[in-house]
N, C-alpha and C. Protein backbone atom coordinates (compact mmCIF):
# COMPACT_ATOMS: atom_id res chain seq x y z
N UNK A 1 19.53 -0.76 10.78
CA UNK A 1 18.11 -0.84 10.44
C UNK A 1 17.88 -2.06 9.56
N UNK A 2 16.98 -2.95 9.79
CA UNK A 2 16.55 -4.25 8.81
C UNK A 2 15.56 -3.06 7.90
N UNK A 3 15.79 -4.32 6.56
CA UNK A 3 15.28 -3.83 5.69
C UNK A 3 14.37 -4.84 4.83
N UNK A 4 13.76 -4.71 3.94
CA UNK A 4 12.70 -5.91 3.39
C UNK A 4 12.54 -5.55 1.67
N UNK A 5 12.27 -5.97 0.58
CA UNK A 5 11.75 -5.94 -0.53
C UNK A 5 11.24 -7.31 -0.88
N UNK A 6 9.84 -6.64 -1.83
CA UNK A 6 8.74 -8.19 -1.87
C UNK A 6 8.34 -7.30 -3.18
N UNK A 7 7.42 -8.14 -3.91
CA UNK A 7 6.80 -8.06 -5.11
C UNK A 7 6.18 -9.13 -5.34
N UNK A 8 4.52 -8.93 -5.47
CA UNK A 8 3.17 -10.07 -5.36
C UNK A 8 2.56 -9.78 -6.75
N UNK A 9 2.08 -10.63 -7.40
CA UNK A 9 0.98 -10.05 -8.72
C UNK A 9 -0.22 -10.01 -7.65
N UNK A 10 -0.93 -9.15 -8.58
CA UNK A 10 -2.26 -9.04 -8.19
C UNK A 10 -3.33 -9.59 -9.71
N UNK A 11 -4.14 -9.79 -9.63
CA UNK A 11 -4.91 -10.17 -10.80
C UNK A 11 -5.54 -9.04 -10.95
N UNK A 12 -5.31 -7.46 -11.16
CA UNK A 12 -6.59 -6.72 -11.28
C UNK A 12 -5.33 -5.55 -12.12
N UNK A 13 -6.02 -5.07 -12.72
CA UNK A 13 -5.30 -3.55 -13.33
C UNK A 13 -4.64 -2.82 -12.77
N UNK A 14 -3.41 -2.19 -12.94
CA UNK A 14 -3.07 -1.34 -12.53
C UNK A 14 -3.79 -0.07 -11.54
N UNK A 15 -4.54 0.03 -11.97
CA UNK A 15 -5.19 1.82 -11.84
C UNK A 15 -6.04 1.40 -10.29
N UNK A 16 -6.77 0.28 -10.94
CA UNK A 16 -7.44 -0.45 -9.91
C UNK A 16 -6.36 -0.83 -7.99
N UNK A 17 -5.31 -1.48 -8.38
CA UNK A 17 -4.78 -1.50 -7.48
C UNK A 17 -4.52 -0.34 -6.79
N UNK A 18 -4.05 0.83 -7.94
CA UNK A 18 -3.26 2.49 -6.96
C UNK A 18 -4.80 2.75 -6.22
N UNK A 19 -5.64 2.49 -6.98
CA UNK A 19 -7.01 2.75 -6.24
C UNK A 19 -6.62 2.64 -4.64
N UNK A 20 -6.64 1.64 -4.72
CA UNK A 20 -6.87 0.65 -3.34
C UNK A 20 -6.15 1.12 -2.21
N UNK A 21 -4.69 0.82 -2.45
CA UNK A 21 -3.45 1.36 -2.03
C UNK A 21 -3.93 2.90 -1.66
N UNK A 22 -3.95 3.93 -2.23
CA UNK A 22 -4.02 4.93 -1.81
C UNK A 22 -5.36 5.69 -1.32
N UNK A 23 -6.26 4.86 -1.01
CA UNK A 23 -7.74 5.31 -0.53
C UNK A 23 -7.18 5.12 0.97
N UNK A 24 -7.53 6.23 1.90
CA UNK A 24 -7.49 5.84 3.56
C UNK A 24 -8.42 5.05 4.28
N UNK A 25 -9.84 5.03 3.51
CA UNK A 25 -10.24 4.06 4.04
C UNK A 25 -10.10 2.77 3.99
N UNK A 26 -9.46 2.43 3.08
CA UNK A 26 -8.81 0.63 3.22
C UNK A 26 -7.49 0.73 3.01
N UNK A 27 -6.75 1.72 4.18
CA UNK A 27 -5.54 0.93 4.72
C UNK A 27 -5.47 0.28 5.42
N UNK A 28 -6.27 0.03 6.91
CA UNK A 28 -6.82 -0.59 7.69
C UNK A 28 -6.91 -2.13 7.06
N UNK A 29 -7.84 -2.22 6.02
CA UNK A 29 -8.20 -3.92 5.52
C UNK A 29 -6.80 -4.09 5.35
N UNK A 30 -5.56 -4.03 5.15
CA UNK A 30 -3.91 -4.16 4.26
C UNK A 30 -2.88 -4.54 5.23
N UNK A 31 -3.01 -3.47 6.46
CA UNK A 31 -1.93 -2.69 7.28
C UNK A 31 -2.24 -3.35 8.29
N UNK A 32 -1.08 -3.79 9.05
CA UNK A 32 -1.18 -4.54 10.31
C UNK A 32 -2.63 -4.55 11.52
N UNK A 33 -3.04 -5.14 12.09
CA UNK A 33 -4.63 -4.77 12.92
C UNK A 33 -4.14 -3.95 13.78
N UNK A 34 -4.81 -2.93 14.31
CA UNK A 34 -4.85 -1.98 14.99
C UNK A 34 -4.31 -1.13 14.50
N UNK A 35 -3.60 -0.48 13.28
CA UNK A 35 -2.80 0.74 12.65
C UNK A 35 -3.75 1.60 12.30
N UNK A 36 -4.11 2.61 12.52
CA UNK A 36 -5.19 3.82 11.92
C UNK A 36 -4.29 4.52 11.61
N UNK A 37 -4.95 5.36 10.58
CA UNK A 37 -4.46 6.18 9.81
C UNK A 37 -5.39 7.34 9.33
N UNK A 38 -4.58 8.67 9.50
CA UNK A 38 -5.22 9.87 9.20
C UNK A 38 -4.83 10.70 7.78
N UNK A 39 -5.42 11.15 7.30
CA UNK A 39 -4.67 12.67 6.32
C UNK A 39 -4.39 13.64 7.46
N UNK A 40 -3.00 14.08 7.77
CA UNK A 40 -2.65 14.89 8.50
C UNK A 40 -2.42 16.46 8.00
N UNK A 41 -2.42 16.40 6.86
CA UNK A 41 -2.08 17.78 6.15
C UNK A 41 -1.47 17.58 4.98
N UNK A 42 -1.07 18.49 3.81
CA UNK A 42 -0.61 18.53 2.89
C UNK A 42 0.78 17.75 3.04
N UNK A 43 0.07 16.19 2.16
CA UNK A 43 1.42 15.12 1.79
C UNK A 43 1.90 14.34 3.38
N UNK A 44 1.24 14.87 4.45
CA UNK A 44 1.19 14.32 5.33
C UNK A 44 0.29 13.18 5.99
N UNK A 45 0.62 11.88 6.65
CA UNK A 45 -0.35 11.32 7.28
C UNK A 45 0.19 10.84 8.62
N UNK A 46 -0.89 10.55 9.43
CA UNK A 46 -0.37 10.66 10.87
C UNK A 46 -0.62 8.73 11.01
N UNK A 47 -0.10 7.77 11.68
CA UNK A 47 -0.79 6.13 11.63
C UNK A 47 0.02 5.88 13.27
N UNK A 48 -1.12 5.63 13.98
CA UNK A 48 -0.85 5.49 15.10
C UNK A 48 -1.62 3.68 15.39
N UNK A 49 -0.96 3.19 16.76
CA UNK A 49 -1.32 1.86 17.18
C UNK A 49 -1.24 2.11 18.48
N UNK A 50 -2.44 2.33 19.26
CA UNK A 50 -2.54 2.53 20.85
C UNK A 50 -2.58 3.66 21.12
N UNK A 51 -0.94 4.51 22.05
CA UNK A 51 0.08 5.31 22.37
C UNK A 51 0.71 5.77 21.35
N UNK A 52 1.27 4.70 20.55
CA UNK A 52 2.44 5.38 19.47
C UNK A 52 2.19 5.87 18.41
N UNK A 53 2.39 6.68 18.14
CA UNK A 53 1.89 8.00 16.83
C UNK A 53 2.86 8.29 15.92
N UNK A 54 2.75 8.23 14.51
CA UNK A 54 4.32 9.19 14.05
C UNK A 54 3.44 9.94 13.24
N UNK A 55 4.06 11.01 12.68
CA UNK A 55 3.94 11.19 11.19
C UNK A 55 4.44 11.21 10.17
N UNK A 56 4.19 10.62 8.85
CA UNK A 56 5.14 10.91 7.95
C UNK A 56 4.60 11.59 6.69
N UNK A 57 5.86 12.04 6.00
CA UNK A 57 5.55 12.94 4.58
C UNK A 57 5.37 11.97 3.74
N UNK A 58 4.67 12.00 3.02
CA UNK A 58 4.14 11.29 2.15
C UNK A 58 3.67 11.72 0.48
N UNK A 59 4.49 10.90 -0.76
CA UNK A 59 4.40 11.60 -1.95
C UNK A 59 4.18 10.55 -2.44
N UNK A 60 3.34 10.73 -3.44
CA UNK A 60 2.37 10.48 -4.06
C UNK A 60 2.37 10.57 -6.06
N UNK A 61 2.92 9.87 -6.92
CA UNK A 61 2.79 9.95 -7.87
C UNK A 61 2.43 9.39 -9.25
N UNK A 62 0.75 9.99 -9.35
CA UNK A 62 -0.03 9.03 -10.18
C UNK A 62 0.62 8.60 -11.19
N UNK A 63 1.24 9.48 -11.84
CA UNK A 63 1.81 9.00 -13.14
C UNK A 63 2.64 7.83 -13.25
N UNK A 64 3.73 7.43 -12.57
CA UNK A 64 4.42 6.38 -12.20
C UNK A 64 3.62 5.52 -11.24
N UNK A 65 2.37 5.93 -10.68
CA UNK A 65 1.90 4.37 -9.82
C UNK A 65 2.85 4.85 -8.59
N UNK A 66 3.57 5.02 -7.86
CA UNK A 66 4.05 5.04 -6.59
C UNK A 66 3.97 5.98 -5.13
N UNK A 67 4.08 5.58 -4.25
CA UNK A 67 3.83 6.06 -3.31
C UNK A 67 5.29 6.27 -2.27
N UNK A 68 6.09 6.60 -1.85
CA UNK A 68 7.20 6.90 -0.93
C UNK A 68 6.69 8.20 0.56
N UNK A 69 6.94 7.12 1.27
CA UNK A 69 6.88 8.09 2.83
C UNK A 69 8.05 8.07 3.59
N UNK A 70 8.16 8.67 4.45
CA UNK A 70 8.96 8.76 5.88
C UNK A 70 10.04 9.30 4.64
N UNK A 71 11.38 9.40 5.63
CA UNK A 71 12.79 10.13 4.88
C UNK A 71 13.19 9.03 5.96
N UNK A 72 14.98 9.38 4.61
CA UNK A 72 15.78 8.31 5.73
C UNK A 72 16.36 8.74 6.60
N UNK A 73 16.09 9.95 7.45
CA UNK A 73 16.53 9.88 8.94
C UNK A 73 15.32 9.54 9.51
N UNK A 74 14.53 9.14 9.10
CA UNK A 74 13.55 9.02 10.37
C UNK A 74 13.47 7.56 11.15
N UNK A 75 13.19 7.42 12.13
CA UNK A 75 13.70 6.64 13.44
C UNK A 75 12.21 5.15 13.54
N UNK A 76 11.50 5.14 12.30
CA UNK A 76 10.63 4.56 12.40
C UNK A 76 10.81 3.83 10.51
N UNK A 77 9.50 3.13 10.39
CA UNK A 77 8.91 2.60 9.11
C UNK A 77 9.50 4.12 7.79
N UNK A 78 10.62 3.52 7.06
CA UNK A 78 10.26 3.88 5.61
C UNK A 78 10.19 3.64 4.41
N UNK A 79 9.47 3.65 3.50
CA UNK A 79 9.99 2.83 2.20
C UNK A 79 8.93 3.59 0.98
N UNK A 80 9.15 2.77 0.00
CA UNK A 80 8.14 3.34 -1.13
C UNK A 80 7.68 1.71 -1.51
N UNK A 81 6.15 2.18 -2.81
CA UNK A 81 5.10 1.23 -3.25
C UNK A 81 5.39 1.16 -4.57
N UNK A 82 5.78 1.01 -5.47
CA UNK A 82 5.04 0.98 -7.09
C UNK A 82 4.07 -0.10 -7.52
N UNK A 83 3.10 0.44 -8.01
CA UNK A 83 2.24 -0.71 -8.99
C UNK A 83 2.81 -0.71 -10.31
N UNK A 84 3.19 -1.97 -10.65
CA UNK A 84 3.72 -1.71 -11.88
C UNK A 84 2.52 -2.48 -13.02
N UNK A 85 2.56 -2.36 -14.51
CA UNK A 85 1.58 -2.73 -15.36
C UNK A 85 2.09 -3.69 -15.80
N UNK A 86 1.37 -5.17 -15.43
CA UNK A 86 1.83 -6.13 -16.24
C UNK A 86 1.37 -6.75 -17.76
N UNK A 87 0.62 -6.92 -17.24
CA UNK A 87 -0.62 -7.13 -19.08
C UNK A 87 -1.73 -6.94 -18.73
N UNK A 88 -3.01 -6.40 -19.22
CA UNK A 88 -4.45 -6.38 -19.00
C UNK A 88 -5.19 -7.24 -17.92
N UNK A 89 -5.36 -6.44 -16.92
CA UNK A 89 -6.69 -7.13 -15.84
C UNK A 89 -5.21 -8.19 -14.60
N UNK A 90 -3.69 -7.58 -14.97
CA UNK A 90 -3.00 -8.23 -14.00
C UNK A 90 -1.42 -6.93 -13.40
N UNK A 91 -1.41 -6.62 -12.81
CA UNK A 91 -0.31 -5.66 -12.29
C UNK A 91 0.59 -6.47 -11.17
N UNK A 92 1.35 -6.16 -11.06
CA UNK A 92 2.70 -6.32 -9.98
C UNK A 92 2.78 -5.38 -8.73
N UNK A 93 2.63 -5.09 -7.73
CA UNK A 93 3.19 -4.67 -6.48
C UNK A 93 4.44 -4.75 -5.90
N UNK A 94 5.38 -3.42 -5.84
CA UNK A 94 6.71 -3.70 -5.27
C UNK A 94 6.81 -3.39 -3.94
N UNK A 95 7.63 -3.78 -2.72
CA UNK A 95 7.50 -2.34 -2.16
C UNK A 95 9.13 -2.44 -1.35
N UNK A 96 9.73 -1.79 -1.28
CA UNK A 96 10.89 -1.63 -0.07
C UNK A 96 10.27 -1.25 1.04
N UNK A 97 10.69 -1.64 2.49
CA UNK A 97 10.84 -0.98 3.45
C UNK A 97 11.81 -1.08 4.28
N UNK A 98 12.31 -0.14 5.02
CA UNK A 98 13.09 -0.07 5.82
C UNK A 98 12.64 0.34 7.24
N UNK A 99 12.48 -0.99 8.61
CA UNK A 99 12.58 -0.80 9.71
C UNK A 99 13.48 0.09 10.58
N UNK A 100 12.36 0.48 11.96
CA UNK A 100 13.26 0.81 12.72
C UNK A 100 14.45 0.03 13.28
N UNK A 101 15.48 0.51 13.79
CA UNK A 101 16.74 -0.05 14.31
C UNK A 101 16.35 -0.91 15.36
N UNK A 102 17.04 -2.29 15.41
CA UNK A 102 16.52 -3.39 16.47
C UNK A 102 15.27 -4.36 16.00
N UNK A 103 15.08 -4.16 14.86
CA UNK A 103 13.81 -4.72 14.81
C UNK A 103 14.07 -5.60 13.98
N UNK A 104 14.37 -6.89 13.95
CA UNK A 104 14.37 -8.55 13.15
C UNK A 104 13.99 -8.06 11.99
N UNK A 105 14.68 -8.60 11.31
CA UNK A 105 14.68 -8.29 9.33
C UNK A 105 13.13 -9.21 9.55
N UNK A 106 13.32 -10.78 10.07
CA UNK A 106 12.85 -11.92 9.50
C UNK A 106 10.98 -11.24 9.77
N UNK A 107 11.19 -10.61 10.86
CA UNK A 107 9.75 -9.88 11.40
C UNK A 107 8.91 -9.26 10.13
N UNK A 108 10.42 -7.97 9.99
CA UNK A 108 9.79 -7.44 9.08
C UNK A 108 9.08 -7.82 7.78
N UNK A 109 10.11 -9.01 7.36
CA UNK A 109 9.85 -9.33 5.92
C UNK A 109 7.90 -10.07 6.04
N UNK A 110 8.07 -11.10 7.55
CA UNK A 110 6.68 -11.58 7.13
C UNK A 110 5.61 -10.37 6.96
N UNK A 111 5.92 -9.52 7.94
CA UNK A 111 5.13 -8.03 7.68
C UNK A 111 4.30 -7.66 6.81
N UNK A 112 5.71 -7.86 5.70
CA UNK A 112 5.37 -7.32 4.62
C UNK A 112 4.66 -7.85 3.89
N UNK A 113 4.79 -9.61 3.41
CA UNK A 113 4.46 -10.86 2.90
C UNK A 113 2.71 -11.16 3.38
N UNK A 114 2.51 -10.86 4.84
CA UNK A 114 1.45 -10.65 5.11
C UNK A 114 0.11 -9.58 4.75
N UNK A 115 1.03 -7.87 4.59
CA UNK A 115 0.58 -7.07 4.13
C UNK A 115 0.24 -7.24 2.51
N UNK A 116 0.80 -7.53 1.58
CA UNK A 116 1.07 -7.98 0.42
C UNK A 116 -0.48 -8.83 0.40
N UNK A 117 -0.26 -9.67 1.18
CA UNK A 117 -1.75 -10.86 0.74
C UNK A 117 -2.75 -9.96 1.39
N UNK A 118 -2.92 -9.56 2.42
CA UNK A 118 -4.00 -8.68 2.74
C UNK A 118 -4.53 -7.38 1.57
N UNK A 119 -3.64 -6.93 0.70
CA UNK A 119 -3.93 -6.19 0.07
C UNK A 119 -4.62 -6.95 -1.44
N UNK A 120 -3.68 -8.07 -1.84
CA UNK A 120 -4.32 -8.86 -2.85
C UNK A 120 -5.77 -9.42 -2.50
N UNK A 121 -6.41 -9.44 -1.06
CA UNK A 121 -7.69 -9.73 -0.89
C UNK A 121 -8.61 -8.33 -1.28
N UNK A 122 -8.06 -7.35 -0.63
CA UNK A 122 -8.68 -6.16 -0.62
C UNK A 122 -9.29 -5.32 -2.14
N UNK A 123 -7.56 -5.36 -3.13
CA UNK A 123 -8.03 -5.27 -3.87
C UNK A 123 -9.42 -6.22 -5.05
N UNK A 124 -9.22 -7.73 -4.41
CA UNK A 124 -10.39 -8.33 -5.17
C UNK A 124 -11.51 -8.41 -4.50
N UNK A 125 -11.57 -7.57 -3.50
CA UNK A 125 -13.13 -7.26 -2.63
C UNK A 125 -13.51 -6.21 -3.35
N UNK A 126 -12.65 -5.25 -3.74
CA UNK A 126 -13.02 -3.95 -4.38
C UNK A 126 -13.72 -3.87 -5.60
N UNK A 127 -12.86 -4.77 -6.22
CA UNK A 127 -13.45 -5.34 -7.79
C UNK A 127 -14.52 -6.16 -7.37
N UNK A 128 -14.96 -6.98 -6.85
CA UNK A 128 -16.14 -7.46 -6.80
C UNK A 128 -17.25 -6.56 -6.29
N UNK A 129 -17.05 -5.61 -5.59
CA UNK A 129 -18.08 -4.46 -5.10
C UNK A 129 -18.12 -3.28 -6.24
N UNK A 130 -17.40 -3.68 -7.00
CA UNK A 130 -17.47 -2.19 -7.96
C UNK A 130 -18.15 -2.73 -9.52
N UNK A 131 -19.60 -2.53 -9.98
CA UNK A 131 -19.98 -2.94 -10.78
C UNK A 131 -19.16 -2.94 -12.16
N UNK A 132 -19.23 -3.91 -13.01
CA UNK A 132 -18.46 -3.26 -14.47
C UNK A 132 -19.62 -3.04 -14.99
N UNK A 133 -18.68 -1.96 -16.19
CA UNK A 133 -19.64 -1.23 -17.22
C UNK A 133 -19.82 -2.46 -18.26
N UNK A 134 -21.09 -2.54 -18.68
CA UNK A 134 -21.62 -2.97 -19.82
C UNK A 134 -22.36 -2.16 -20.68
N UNK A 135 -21.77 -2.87 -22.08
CA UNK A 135 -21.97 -2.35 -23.18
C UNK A 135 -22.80 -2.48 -23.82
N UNK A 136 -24.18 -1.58 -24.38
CA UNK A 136 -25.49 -1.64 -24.93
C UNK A 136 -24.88 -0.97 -26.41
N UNK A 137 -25.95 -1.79 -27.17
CA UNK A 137 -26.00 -1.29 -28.34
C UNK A 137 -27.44 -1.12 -28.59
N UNK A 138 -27.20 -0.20 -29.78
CA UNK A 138 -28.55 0.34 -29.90
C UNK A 138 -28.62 0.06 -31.48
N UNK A 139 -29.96 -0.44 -31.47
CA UNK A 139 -30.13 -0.79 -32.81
C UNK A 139 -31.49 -0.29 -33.46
């Protein structure tokens, strides 16, 4: 099985990024074109392209920022996410994955490198659509 690890800054907060990352409706803006993706059930999601369907288990943990799916017998895509906290208004993105068998490391890695910048757009579409709070004083 090829395998891949990458790590991108993002310019936006922590919390902000897990935002992003773990909303289903913008996996799509991130994740290769044509990948949809469902909530399939508890810790489950289903991401199909055409014909091909899998599902994987999927965990989820706010406290650490990370995300880990699939197990390692499974015969497809697995790996885990962390957002990590770098200093105020800037976080880090890790992620491993591990391809199916036969499939070019070099593939995978742009994959990922690609996914990575698609998500650094996404998350600063988000922040620009999401008003900040301002602060009134009252006098």
């Amino acid at each position: 099985m090829s395998s891949a690890e990458r790590t991108t800054s993002i310019p936006a907060d922590a919390d902000v990024v897990f935002d992003v990352v773990t909303d289903l409706e913008n996996l799509s803006a991130w994740l290769p074109s044509g990948v949809e993706v469902e909530r399939y059930g508890p810790n489950l999601v289903r991401l199909w392209s055409g014909e091909n369907n899998v599902v994987r288990h999927v965990v989820v943990d706010w406290d650490k920022l990370t995300i880990d799916w699939g197990s390692p017998n499974a015969p497809t895509y697995v790996g885990n996410l962390q957002v990590l906290r770098t200093a105020p208004g800037l976080s880090a993105v890790a992620v491993r994955l591990t391809g199916p068998e036969g499939l070019p490391t070099q593939r995978l890695e742009n994959w990922l490198a690609r996914a990575l910048e698609a998500l650094a757009t996404a998350v600063s579409a988000e922040r620009r659509a999401t008003p900040h709070a301002v602060a009134v004083s009252r006098s």
